[in-house]
Protein backbone atom coordinates (compact mmCIF):
# COMPACT_ATOMS: atom_id res chain seq x y z
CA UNK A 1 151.27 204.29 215.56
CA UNK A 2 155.18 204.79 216.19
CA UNK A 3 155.23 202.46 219.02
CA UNK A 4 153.93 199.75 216.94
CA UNK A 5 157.39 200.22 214.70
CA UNK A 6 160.22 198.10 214.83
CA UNK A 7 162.75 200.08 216.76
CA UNK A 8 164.63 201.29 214.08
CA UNK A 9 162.04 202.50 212.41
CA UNK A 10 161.10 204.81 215.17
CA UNK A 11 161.10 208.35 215.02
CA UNK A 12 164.30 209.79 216.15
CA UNK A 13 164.94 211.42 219.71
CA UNK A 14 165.87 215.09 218.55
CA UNK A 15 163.63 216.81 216.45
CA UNK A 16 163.54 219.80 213.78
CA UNK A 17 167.11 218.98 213.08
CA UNK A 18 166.83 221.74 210.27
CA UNK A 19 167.18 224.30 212.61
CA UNK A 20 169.78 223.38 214.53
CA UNK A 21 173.61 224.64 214.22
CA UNK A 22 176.39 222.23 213.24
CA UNK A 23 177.08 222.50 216.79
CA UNK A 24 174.33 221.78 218.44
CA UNK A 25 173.79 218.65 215.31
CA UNK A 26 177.25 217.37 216.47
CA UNK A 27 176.19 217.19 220.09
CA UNK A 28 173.20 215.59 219.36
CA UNK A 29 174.75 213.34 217.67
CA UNK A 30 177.22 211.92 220.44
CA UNK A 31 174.59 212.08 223.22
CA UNK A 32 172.10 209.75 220.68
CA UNK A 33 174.92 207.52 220.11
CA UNK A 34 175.35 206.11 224.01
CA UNK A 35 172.82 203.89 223.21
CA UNK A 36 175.25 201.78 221.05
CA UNK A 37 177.66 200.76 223.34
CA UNK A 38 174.69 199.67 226.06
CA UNK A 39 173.52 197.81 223.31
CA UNK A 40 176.49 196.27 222.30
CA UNK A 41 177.37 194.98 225.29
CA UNK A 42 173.91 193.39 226.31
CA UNK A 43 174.76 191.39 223.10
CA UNK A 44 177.79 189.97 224.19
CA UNK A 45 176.34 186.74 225.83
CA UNK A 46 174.46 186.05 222.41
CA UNK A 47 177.86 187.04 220.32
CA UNK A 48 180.15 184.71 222.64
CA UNK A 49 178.02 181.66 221.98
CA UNK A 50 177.84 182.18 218.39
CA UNK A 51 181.95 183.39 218.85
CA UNK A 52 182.40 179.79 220.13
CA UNK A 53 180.19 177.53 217.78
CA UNK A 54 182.22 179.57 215.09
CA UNK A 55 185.45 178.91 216.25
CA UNK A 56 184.88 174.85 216.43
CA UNK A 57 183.56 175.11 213.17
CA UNK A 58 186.44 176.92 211.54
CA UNK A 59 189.13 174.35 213.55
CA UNK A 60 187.30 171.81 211.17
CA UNK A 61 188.19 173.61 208.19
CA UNK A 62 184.94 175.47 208.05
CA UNK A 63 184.62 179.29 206.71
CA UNK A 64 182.34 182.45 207.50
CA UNK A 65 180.12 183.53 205.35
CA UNK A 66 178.46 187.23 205.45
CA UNK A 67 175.36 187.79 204.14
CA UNK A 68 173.58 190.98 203.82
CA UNK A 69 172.27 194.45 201.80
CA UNK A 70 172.58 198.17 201.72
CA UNK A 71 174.77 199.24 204.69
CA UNK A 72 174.36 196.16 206.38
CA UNK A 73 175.66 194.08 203.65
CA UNK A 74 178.78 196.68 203.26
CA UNK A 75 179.95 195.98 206.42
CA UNK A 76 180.09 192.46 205.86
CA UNK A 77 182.10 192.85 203.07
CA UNK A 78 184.27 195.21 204.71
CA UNK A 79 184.96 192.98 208.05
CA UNK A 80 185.58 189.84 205.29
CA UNK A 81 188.01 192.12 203.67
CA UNK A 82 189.95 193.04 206.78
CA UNK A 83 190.77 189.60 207.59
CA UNK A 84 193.39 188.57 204.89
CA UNK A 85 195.78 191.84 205.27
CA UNK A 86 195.13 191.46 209.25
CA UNK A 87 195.37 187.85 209.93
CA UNK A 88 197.00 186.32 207.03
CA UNK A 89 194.40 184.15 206.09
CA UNK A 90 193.16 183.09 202.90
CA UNK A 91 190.88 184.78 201.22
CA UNK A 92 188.12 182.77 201.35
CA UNK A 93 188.03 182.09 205.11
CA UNK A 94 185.43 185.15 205.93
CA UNK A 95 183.84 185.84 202.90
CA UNK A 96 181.07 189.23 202.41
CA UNK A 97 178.29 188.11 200.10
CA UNK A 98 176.15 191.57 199.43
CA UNK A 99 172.52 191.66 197.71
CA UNK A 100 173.18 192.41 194.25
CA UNK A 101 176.51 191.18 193.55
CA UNK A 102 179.71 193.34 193.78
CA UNK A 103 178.66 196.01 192.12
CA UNK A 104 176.00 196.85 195.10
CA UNK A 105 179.11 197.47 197.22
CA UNK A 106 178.71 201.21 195.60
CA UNK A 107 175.46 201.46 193.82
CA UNK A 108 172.15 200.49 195.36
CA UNK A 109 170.87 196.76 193.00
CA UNK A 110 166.94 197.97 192.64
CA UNK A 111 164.73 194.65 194.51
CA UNK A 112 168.08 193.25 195.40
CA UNK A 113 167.01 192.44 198.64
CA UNK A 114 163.60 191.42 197.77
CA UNK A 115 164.35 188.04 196.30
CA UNK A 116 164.38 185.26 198.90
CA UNK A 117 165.81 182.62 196.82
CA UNK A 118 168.77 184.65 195.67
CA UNK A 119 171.32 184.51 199.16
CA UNK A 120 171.14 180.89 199.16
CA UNK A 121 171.89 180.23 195.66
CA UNK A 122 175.07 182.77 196.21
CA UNK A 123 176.06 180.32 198.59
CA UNK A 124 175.94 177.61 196.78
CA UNK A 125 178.21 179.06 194.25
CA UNK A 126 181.07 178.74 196.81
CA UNK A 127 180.58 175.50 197.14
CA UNK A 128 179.10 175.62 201.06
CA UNK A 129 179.80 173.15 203.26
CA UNK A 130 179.02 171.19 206.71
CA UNK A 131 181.64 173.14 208.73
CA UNK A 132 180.62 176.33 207.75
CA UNK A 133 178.85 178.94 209.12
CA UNK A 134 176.32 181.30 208.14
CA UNK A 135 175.86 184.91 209.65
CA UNK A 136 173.03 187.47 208.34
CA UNK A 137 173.39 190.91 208.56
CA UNK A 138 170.15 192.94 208.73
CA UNK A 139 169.45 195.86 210.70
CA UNK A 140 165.48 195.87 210.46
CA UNK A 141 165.86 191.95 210.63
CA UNK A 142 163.14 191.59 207.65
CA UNK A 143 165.31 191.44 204.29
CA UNK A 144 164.36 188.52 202.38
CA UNK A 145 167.58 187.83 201.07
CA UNK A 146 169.20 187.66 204.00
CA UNK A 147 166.47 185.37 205.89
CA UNK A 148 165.87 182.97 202.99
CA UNK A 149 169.64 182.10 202.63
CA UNK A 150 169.72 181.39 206.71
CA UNK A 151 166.44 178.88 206.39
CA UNK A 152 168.19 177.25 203.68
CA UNK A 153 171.77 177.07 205.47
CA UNK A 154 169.86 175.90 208.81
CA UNK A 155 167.83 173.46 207.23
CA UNK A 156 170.92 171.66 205.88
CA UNK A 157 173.01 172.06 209.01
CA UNK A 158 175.11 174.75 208.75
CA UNK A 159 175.63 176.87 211.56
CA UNK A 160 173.62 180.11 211.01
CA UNK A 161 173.49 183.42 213.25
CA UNK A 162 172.53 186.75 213.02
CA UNK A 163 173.21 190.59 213.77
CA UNK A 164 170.15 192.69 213.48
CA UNK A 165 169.12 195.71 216.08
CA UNK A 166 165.55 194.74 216.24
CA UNK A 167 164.75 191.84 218.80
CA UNK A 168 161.40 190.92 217.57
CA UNK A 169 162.28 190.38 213.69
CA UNK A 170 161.91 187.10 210.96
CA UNK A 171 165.49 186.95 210.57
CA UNK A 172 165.88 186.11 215.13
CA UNK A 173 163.75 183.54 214.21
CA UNK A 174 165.46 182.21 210.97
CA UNK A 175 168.62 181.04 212.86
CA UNK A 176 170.29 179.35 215.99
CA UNK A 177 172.49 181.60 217.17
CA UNK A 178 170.48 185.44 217.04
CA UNK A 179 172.93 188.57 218.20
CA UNK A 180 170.29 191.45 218.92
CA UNK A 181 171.70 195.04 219.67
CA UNK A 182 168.53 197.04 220.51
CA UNK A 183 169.99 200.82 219.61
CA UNK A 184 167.08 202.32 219.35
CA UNK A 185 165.63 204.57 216.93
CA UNK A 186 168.02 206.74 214.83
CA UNK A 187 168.92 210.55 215.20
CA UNK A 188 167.78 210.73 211.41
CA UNK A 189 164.40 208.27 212.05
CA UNK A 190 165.43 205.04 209.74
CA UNK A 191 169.17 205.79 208.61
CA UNK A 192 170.67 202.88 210.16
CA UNK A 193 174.00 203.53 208.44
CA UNK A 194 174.08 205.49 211.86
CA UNK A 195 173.56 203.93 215.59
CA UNK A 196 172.52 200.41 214.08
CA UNK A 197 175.82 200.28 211.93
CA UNK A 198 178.01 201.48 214.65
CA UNK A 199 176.62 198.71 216.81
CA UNK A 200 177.02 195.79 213.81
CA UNK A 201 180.45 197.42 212.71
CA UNK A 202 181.92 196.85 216.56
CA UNK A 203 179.55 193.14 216.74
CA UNK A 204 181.49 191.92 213.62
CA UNK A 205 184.95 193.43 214.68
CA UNK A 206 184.76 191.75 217.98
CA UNK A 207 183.18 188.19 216.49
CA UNK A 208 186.38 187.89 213.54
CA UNK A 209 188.87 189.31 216.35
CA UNK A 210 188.26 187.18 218.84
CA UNK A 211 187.76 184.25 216.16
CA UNK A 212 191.33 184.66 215.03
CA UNK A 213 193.02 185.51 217.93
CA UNK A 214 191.36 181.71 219.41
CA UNK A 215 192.58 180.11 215.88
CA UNK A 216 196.00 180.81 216.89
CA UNK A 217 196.61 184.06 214.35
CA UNK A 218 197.34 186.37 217.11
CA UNK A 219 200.39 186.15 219.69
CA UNK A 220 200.74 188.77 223.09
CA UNK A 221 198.72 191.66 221.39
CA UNK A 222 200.60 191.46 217.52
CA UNK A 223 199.35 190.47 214.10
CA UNK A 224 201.85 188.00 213.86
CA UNK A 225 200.30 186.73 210.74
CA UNK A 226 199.75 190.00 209.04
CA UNK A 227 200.56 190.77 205.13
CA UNK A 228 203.21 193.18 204.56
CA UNK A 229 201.02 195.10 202.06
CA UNK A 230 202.98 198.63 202.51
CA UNK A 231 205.82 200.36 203.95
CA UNK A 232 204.06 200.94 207.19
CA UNK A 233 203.19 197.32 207.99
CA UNK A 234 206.95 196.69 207.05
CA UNK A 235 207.72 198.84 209.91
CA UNK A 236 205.21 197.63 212.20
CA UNK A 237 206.62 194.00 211.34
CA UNK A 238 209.98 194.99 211.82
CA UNK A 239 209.11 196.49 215.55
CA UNK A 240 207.52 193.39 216.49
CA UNK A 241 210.34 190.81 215.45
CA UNK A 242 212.79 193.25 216.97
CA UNK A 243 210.84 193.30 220.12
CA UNK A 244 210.70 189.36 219.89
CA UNK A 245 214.26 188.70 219.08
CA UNK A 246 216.46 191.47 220.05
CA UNK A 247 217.71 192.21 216.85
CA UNK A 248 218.00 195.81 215.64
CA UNK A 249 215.33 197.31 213.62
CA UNK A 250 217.66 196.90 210.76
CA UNK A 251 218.30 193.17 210.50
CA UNK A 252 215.04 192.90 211.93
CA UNK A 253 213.38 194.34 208.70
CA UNK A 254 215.50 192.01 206.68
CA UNK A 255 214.58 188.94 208.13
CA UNK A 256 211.14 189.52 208.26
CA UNK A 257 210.84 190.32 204.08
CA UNK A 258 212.69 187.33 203.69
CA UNK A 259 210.40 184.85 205.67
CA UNK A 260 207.68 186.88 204.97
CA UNK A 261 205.80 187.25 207.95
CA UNK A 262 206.58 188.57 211.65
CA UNK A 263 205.89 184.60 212.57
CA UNK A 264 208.21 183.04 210.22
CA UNK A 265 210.99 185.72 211.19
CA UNK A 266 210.37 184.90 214.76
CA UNK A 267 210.45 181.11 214.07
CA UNK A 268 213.73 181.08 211.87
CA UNK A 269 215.62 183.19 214.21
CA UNK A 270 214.51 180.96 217.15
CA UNK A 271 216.00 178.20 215.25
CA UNK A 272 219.00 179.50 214.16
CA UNK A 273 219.24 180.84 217.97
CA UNK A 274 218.61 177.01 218.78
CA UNK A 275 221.10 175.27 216.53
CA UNK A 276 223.58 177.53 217.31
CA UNK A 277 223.90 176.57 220.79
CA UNK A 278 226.51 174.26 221.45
């Protein structure tokens, strides 16, 4: 009967696990866990088209939505929440809509992700539009809030992908642009807060990344854009318009809090470097 299970659903690889050491659990562990990277990166062809639809979307003016429950849906929220503090963007460029509101971010919503009609009608509360895109998070691919939001978004032309970790799901066939990591079944058989969130944790890190960096938020390797938020991103700021200018760290730190951001340092030293010049 197992092999008839989704993937995910599968019983684990390492058995009794009650009689094992912490040791010999920890090893387990790590050895189970290869299977995310292979998985990961046989995704990447799927996750660059979807990387570049998304891109030409956002030019436009369009946003990302996340959609999602349970683990799944927390690390949509948590990817959408990066963004601001990382890239400077407003907050309602990414945006992590979760099955059962906010308050689901911590407690489980009972039936949350039961109701089909719910993810689409939390879309439409922010106002969705042509340009933007639609990505559902599901890690057994069959939550109905999740898949009833994408049919919705795809029948009125949106732009709708997916990242799930089982290839032969509803929610592959619910939108265009379908990112499948197959990791497997999980060292505890069904937690996919394990291999199945590692894999959607690095698929959504690398499809905002590499989003940004293309819409311009991103210069060399620094965060040019990034909100000074605490001391330490002060200092990383201050490192990076040193580097760029040759100022020491000093009046490089004082510059940057008074533009604001490592970009706006760089730009008004550049011009006062510029008009300077006789």
């Amino acid at each position: 009967m197992a092999h008839n299970l989704p993937p995910t659903e599968q019983p684990g690889p390492v058995d009794h696990l009650h009689t094992l050491t912490v040791a010999e659990l920890l090893d387990a562990m790590h050895r189970v866990d290869d299977d995310v990277q292979t998985a990961v990166k046989e995704a990447m062809p799927a996750l660059e088209t979807l990387t570049t639809e998304l891109v030409s979307r956002m030019k436009k003016g369009g946003r990302l939505f996340y959609l999602g429950a349970g683990t799944s849906g927390r690390l949509g929220v948590v990817d959408a929440s990066e963004c601001p503090p990382t890239f400077g963007v407003a907050p309602d460029r990414v945006v992590g809509i979760m099955a059962g509101g906010d308050s689901a971010i911590r407690s489980a919503v009972e039936g949350a992700e039961d109701d089909a009609e719910q993810g689409w009608k939390d879309l439409e509360s922010h106002n969705i539009g042509e340009h933007d895109t639609v990505v559902g998070i599901a890690a057994s691919g069959r939550t109905p809030y999740v898949i009833g939001a994408l049919r919705q978004a795809r029948l009125r032309g949106l732009l709708t992908g997916c990242v799930t970790c089982n290839p032969d799901s509803a929610i592959v066939q619910a939108c265009d642009h379908p990112v499948v990591a197959v990791t497997g079944p999980e060292f505890v058989t069904g937690s996919t807060r394990m291999k199945a969130g590692t894999a959607t944790k690095l698929i959504l890190n690398r499809l905002t990344t590499a989003t940004m960096i293309q819409l311009g938020h991103v210069q060399g390797n620094r965060m040019v854009d990034m909100q000074l938020t605490n001391a330490k991103l002060v200092q990383r700021g201050a490192r990076m318009v040193s580097e760029a200018t040759g100022l020491a760290t000093a009046d490089a730190e004082a510059l940057l809090i008074e533009h604001g951001s490592v970009r706006a340092a760089v730009d008004a030293h550049s011009k006062t470097s510029s008009d300077a010049r006789p």
